[in-house]
N, C-alpha and C. Protein backbone atom coordinates (compact mmCIF):
# COMPACT_ATOMS: atom_id res chain seq x y z
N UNK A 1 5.35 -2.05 -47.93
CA UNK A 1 5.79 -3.40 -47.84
C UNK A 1 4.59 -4.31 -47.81
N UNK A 2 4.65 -5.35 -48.95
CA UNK A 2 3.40 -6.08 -48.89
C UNK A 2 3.39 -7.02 -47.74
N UNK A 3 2.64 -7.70 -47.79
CA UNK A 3 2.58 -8.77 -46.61
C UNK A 3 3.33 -8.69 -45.13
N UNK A 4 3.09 -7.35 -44.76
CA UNK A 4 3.49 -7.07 -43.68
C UNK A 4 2.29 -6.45 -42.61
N UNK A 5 2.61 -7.47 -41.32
CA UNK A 5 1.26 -6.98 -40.77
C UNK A 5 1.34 -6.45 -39.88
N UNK A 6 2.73 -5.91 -39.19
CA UNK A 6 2.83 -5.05 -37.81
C UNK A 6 3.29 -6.04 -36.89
N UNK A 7 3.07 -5.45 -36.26
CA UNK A 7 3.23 -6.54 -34.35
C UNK A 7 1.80 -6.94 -34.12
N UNK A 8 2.26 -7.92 -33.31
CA UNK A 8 1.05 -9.05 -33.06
C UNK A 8 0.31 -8.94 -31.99
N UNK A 9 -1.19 -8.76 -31.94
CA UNK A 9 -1.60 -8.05 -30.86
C UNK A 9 -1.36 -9.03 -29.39
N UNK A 10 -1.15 -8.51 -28.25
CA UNK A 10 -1.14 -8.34 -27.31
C UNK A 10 -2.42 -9.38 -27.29
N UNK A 11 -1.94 -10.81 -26.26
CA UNK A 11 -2.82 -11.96 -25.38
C UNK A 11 -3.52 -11.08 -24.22
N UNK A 12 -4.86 -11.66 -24.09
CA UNK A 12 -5.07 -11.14 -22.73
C UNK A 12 -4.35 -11.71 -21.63
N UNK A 13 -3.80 -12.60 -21.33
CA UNK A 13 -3.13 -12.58 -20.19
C UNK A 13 -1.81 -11.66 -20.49
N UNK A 14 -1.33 -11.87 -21.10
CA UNK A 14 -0.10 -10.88 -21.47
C UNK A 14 -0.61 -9.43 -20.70
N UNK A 15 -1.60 -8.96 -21.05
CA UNK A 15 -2.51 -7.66 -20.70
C UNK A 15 -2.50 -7.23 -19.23
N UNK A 16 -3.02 -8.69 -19.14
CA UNK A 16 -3.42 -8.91 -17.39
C UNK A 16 -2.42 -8.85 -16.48
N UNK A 17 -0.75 -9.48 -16.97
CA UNK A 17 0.37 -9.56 -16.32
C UNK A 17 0.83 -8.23 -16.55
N UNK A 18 0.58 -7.35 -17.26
CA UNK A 18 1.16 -6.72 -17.49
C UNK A 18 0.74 -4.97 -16.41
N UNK A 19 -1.03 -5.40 -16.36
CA UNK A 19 -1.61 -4.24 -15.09
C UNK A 19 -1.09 -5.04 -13.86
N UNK A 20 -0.68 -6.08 -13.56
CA UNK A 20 -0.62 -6.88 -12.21
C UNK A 20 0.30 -5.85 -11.69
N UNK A 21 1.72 -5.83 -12.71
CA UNK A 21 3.14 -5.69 -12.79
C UNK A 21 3.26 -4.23 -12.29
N UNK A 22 2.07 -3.66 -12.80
CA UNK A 22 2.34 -1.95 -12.96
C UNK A 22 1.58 -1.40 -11.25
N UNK A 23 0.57 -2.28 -11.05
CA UNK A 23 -0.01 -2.35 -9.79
C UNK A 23 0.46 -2.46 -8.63
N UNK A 24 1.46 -3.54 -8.44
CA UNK A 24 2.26 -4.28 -7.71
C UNK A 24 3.07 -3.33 -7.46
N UNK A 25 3.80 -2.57 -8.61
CA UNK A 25 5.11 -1.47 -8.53
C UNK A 25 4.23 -0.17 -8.09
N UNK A 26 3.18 0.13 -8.20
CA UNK A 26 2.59 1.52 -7.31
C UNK A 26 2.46 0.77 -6.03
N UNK A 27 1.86 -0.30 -5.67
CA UNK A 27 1.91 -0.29 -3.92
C UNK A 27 3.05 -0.36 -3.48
N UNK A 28 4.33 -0.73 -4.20
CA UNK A 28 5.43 -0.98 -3.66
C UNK A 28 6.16 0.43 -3.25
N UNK A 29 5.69 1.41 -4.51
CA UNK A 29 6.54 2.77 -4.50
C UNK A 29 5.88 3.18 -3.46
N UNK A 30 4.36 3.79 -3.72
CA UNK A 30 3.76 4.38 -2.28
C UNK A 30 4.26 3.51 -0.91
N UNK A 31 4.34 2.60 -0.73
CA UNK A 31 4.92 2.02 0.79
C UNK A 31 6.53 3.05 0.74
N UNK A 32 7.19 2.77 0.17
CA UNK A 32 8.73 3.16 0.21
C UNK A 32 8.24 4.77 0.11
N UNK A 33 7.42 5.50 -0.61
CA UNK A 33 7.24 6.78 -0.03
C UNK A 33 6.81 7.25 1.20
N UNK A 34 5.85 6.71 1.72
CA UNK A 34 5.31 6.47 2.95
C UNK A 34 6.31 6.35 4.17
N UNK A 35 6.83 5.28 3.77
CA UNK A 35 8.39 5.49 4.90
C UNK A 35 9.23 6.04 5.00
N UNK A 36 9.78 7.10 3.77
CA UNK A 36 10.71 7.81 3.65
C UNK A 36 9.72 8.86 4.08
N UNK A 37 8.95 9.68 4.26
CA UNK A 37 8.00 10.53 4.66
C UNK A 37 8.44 10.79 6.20
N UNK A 38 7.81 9.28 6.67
CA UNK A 38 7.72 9.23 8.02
C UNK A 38 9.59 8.83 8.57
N UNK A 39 10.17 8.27 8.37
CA UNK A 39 11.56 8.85 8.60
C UNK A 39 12.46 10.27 8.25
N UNK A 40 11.42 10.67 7.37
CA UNK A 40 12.18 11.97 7.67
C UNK A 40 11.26 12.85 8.71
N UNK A 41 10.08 12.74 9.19
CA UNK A 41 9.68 13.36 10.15
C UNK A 41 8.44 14.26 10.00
N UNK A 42 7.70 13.73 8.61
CA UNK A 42 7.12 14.22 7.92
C UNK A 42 5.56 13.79 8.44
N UNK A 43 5.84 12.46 8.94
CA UNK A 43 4.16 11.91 8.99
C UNK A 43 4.38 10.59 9.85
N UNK A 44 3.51 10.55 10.98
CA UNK A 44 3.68 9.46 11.80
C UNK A 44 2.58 8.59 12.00
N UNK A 45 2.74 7.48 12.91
CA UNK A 45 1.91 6.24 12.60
C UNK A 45 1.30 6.28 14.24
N UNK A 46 0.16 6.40 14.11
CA UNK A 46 -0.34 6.89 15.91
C UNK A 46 -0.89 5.36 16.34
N UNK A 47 -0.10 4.00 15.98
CA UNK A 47 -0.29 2.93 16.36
C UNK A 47 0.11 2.68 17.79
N UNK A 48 -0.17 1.37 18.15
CA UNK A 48 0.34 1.08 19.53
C UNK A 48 2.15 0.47 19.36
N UNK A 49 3.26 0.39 20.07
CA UNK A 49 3.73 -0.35 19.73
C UNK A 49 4.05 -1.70 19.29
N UNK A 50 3.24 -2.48 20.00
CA UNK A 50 3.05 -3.93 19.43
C UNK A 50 1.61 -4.55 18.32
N UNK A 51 2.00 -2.99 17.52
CA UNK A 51 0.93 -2.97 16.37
C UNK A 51 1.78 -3.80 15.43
N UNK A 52 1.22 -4.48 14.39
CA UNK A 52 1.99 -5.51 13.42
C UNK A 52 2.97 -4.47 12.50
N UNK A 53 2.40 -3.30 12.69
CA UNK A 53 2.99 -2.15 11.51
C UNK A 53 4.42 -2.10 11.59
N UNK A 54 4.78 -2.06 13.14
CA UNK A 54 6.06 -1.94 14.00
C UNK A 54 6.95 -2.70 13.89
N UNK A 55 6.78 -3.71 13.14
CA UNK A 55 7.80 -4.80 13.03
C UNK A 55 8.56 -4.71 11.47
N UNK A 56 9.92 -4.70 12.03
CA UNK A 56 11.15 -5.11 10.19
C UNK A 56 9.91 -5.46 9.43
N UNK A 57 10.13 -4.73 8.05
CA UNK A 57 10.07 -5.80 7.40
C UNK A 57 8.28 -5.07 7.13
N UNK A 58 7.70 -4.80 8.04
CA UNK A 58 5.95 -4.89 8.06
C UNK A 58 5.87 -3.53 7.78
N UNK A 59 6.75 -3.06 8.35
CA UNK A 59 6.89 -1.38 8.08
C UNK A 59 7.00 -0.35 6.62
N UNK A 60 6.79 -1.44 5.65
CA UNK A 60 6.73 -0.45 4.22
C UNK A 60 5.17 -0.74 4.11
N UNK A 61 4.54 -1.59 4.82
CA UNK A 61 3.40 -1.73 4.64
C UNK A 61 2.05 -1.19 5.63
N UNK A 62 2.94 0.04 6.33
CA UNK A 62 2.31 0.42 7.02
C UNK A 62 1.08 1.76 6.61
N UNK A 63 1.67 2.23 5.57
CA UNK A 63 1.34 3.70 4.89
C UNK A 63 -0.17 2.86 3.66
N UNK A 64 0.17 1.54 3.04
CA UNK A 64 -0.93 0.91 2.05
C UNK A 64 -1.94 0.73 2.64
N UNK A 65 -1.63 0.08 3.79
CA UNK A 65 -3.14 -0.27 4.59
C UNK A 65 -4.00 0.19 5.30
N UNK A 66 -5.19 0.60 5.34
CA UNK A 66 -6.41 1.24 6.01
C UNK A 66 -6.32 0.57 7.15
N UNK A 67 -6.58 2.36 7.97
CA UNK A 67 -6.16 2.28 9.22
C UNK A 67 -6.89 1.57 10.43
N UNK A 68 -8.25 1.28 9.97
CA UNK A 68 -8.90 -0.19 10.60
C UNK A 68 -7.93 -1.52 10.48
N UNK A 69 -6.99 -1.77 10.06
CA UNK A 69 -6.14 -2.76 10.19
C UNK A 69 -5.29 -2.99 11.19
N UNK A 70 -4.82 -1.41 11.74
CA UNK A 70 -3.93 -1.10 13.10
C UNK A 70 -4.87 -1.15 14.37
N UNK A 71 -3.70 -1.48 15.07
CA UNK A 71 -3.84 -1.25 16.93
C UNK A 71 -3.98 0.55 16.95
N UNK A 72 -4.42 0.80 17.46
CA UNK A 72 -4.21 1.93 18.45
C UNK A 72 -5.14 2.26 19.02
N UNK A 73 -5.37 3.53 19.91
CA UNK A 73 -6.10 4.57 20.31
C UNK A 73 -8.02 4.55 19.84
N UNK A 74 -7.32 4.88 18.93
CA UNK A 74 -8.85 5.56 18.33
C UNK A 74 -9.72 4.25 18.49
N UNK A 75 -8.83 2.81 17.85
CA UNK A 75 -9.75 1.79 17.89
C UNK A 75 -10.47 1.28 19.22
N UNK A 76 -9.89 1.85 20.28
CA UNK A 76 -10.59 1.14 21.48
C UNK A 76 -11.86 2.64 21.49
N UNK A 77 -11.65 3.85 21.28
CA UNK A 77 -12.68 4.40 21.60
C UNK A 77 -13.96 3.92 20.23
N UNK A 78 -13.95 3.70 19.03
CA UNK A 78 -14.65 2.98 18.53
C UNK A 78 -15.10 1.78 18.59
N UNK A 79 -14.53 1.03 19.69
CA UNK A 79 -15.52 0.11 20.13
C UNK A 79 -16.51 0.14 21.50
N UNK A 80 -15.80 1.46 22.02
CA UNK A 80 -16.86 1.61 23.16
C UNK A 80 -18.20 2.98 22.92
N UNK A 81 -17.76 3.31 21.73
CA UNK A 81 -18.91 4.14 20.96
C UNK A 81 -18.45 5.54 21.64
N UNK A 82 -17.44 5.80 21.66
CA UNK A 82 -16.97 7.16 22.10
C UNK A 82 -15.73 8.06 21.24
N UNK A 83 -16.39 7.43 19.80
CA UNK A 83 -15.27 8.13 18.82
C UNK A 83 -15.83 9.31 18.40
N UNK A 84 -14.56 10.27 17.92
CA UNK A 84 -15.18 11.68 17.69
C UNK A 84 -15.05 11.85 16.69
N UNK A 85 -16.61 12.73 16.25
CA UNK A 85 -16.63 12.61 14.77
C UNK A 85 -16.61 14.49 14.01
């Protein structure tokens, strides 16, 4: 077919929305795996209770975030220099 040129390449933002999209949907899945894990009894969260993790809602976002972000335990012995390594 003459004068036929295919599909039209791909904008970089098009590109860009398009890793955002795919990015966005892995932190979303790993959180929802993460919680189904730990509700079934698989893996727990050694926070304090009035850690932010603990709250509706905060709780799919408990499994994405590095664990310097939480309350608990370990963090008070790393600030008094008595963490075990």
């Amino acid at each position: 077919m003459l004068g036929h040129q295919g599909p039209a390449p791909e904008t970089e933002e098009a590109v860009v929305g398009k890793l955002a999209r795919i990015i966005g949907a892995g932190v979303v899945i790993t959180g929802l795996v993460g919680l189904a894990l730990e509700r079934a009894g698989l893996r727990s969260c050694g926070c304090y209770p009035e850690c932010w993790c603990k709250r509706p809602g905060l709780n799919l976002f408990r499994w994405i975030t590095p664990p310097t972000l939480h309350r608990g335990p370990w963090r008070e012995s790393e600030a008094s220099g008595e963490a075990d390594l």
